[in-house]
N, C-alpha and C. Protein backbone atom coordinates (compact mmCIF):
# COMPACT_ATOMS: atom_id res chain seq x y z
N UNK A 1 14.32 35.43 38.52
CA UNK A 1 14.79 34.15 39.03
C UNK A 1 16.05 33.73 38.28
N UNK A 2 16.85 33.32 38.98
CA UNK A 2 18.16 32.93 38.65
C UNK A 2 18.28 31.80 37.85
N UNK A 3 18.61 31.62 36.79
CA UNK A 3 18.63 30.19 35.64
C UNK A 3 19.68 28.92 36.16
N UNK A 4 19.29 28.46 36.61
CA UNK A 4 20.80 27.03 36.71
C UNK A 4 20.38 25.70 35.99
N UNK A 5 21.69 25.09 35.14
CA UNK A 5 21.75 24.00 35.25
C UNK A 5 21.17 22.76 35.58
N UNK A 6 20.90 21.77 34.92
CA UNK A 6 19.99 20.75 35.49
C UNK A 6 20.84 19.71 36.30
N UNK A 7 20.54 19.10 37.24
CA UNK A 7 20.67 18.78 38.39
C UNK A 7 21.99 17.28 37.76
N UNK A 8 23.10 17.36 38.25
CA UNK A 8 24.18 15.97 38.11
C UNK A 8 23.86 15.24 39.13
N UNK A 9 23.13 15.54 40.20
CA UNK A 9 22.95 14.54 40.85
C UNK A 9 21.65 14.75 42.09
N UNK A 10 21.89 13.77 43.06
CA UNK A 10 20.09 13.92 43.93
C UNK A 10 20.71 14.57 45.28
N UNK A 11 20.22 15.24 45.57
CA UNK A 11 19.83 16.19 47.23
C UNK A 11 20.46 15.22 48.40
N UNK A 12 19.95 14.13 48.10
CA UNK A 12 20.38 12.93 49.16
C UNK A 12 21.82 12.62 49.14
N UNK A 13 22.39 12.78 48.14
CA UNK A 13 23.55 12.80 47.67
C UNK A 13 24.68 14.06 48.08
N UNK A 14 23.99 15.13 48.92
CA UNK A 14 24.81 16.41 48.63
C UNK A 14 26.11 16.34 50.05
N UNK A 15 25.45 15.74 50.93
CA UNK A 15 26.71 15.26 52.06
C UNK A 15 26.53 14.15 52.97
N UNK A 16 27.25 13.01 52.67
CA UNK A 16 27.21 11.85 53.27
C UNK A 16 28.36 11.58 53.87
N UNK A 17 29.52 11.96 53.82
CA UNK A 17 30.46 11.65 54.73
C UNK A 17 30.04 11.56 56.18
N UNK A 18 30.16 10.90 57.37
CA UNK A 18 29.40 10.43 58.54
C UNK A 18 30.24 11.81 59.34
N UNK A 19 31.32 12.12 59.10
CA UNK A 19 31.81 13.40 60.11
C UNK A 19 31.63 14.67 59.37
N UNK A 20 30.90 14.96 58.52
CA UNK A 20 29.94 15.89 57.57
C UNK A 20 28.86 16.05 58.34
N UNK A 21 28.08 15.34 58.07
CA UNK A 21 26.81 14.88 58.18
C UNK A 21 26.87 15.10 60.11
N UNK A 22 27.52 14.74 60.75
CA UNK A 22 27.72 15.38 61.95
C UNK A 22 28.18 16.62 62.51
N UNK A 23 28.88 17.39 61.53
CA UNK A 23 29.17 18.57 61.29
C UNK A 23 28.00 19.22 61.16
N UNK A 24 27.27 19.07 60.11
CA UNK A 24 25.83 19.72 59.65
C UNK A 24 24.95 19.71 60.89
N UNK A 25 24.65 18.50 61.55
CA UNK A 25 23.76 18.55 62.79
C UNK A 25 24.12 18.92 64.14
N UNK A 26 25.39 19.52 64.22
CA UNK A 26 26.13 20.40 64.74
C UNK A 26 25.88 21.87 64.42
N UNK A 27 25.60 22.28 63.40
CA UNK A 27 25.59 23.33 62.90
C UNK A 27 27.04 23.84 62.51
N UNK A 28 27.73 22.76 62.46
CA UNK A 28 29.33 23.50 61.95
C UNK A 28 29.38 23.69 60.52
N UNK A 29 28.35 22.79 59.66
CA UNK A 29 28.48 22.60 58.37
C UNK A 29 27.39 23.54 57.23
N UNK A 30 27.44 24.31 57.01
CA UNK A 30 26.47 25.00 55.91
C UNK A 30 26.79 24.96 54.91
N UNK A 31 27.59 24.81 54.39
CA UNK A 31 28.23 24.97 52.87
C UNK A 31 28.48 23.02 52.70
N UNK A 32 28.27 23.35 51.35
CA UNK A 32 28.84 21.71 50.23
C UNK A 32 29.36 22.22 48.86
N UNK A 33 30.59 21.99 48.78
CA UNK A 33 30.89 22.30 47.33
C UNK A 33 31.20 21.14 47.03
N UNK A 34 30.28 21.04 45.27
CA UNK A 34 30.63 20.36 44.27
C UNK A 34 30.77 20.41 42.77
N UNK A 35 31.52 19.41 41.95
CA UNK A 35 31.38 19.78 40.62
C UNK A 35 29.99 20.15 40.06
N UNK A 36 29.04 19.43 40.17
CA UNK A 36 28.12 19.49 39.69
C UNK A 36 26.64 20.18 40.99
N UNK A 37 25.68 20.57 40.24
CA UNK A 37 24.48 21.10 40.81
C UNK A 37 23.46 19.34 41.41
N UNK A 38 23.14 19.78 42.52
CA UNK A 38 22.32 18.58 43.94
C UNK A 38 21.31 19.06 44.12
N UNK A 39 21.41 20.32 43.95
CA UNK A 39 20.14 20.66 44.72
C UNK A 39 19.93 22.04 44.36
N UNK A 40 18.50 22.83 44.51
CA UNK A 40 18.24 24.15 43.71
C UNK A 40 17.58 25.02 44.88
N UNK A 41 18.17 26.10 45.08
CA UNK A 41 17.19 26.82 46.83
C UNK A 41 15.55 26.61 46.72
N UNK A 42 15.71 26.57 48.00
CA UNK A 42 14.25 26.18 48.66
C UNK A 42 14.35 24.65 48.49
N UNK A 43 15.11 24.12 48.30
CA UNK A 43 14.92 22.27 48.43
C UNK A 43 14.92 22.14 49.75
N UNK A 44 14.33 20.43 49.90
CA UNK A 44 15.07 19.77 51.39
C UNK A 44 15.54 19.04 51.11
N UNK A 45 16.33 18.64 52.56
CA UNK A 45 17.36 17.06 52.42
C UNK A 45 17.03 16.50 54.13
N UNK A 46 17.40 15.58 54.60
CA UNK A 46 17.33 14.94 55.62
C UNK A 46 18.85 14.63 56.14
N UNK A 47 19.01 14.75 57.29
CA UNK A 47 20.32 14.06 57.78
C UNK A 47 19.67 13.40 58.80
N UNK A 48 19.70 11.96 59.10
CA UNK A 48 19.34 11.32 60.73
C UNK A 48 18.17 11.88 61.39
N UNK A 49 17.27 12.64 60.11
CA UNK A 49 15.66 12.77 60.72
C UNK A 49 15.55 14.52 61.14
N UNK A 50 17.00 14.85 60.56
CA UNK A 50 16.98 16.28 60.82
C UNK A 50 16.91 16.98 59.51
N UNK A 51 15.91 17.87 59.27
CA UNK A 51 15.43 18.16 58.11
C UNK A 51 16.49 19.49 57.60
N UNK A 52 17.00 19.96 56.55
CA UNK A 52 17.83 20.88 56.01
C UNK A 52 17.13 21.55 54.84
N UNK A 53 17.07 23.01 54.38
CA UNK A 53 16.54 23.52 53.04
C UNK A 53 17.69 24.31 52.78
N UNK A 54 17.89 24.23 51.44
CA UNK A 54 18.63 24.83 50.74
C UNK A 54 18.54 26.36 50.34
N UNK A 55 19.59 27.07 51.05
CA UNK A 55 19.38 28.60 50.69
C UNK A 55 20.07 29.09 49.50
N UNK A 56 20.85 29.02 49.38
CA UNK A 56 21.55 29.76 47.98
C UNK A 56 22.57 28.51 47.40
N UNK A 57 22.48 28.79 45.98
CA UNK A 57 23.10 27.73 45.36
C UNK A 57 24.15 28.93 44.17
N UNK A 58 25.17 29.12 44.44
CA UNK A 58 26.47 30.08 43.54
C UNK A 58 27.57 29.23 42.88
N UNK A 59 27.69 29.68 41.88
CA UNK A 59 28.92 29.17 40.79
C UNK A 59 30.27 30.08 41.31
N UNK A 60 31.13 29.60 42.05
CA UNK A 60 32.48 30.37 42.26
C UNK A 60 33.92 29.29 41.68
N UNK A 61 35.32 30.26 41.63
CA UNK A 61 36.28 29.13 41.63
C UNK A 61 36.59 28.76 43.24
N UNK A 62 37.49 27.71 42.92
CA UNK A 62 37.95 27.22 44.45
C UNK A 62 38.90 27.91 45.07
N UNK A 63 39.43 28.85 44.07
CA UNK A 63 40.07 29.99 44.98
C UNK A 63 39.67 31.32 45.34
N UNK A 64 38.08 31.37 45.36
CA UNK A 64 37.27 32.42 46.00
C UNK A 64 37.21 32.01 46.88
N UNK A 65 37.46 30.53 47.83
CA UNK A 65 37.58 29.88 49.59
C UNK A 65 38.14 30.97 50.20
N UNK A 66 37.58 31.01 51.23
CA UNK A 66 38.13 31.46 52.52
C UNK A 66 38.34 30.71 53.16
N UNK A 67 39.00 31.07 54.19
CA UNK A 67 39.02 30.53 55.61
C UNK A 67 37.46 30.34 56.51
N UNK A 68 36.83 31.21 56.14
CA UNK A 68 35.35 31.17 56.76
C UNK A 68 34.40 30.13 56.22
N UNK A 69 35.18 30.05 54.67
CA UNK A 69 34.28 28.91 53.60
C UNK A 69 34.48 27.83 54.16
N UNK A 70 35.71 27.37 54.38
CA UNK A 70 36.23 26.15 54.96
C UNK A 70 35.66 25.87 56.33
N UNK A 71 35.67 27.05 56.85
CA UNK A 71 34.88 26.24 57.95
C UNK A 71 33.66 26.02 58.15
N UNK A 72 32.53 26.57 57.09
CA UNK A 72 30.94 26.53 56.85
C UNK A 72 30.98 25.33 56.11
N UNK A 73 32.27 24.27 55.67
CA UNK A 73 32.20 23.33 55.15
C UNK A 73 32.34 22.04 56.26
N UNK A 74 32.60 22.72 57.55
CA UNK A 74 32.89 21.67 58.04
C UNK A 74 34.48 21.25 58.95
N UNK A 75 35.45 22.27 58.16
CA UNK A 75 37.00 22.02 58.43
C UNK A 75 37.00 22.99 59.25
N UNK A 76 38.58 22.76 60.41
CA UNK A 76 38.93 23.90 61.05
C UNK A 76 39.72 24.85 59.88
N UNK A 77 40.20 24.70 58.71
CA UNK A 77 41.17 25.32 57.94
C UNK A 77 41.02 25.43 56.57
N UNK A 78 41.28 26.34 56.10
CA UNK A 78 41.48 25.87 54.09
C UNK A 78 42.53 24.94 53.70
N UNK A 79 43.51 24.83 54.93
CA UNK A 79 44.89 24.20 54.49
C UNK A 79 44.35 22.61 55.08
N UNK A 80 43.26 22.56 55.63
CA UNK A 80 42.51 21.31 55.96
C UNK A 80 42.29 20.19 54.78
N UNK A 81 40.95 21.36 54.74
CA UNK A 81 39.67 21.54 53.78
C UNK A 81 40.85 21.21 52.24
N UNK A 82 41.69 21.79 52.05
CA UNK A 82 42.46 21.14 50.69
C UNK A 82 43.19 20.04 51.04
N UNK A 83 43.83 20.12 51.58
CA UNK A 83 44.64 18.32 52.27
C UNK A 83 43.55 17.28 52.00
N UNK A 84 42.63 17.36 52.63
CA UNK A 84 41.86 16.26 52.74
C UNK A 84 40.75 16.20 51.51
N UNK A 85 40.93 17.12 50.36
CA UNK A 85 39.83 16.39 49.23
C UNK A 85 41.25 16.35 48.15
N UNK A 86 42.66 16.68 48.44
CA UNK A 86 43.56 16.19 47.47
C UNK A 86 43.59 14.93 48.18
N UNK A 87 43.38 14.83 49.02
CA UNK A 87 43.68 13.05 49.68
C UNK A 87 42.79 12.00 49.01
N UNK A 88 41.45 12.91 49.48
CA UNK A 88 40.25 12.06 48.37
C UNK A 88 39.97 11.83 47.09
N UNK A 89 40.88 12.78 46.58
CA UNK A 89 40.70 12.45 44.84
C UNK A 89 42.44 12.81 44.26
N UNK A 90 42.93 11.18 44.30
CA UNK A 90 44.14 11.22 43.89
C UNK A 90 44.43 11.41 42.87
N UNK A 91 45.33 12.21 42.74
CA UNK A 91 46.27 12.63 41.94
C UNK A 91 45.93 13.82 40.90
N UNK A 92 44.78 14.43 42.01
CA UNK A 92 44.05 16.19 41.42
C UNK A 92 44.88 16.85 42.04
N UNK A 93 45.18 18.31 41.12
CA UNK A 93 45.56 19.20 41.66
C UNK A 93 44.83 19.97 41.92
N UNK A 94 45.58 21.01 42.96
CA UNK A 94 44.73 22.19 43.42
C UNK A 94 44.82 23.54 42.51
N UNK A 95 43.72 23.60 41.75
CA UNK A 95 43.33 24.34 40.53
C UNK A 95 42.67 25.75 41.28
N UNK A 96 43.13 26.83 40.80
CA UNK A 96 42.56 27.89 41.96
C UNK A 96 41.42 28.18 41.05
N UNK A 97 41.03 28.36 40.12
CA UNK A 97 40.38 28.49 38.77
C UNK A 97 39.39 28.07 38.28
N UNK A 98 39.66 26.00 38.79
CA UNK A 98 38.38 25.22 39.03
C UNK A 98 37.18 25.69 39.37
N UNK A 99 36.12 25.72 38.38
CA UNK A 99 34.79 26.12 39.08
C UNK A 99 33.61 24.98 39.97
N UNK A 100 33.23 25.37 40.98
CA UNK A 100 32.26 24.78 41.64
C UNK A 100 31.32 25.28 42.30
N UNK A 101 30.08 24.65 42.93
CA UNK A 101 29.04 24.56 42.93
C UNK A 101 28.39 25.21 44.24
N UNK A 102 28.16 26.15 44.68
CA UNK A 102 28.61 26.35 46.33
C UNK A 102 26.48 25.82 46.65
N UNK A 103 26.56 25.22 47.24
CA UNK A 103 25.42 24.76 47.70
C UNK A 103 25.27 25.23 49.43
N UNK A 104 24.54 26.02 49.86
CA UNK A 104 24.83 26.78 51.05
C UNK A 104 22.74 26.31 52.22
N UNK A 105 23.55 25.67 53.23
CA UNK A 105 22.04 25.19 53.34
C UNK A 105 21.96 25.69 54.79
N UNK A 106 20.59 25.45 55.56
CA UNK A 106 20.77 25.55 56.68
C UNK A 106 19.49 24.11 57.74
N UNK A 107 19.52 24.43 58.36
CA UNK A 107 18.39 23.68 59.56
C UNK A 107 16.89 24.34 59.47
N UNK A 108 15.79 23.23 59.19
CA UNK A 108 14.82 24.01 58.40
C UNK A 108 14.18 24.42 59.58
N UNK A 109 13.17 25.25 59.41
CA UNK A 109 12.52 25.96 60.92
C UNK A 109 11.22 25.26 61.38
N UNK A 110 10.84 24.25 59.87
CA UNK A 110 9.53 23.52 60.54
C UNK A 110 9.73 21.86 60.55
């Protein structure tokens, strides 16, 4: 079993943006990257009564993204997907090096 980190924050917490969170119940959204660890595989979370478990939880930098990452996040693009969290957290740069949290979930089956 894989050792991680104790938890910076709660499950409920792992995607709340309202066009996320519609992404996810879409199925556009599988992936959440963050600084810190939300959640540990085999968890659940809820979106709007739709239940989610957590499959793999990986430590990568932000320049292991793809284009495929970006869009399991939700974006049509990486050139998106970076625009819009340098928008959200002013005056960060884009660190290719930065490590984060890849939290990778899906739609639970029961």
């Amino acid at each position: 079993m894989t050792e991680y980190p104790e938890k910076t924050c709660t499950i409920d917490s792992l995607v709340t943006h309202a066009k996320l969170v519609a992404a996810a119940l879409d199925g556009r959204k599988t992936q959440q990257r963050r600084n810190g660890v939300y959640a540990y595989p085999g968890e659940t979370f809820e979106l709007e009564g739709t239940r989610f478990v957590l499959k793999d939880l990986r430590r990568e930098t932000i320049g292991d993204m793809t284009e495929d990452d970006a869009q399991a996040e939700g974006y049509p693009s990486l050139e998106m997907y970076k625009a819009l969290i340098l928008r959200m957290h002013q005056g960060m740069e884009w660190n290719e090096s930065a490590k984060v949290w890849v939290h990778e979930f899906e739609r639970s089956p029961d």
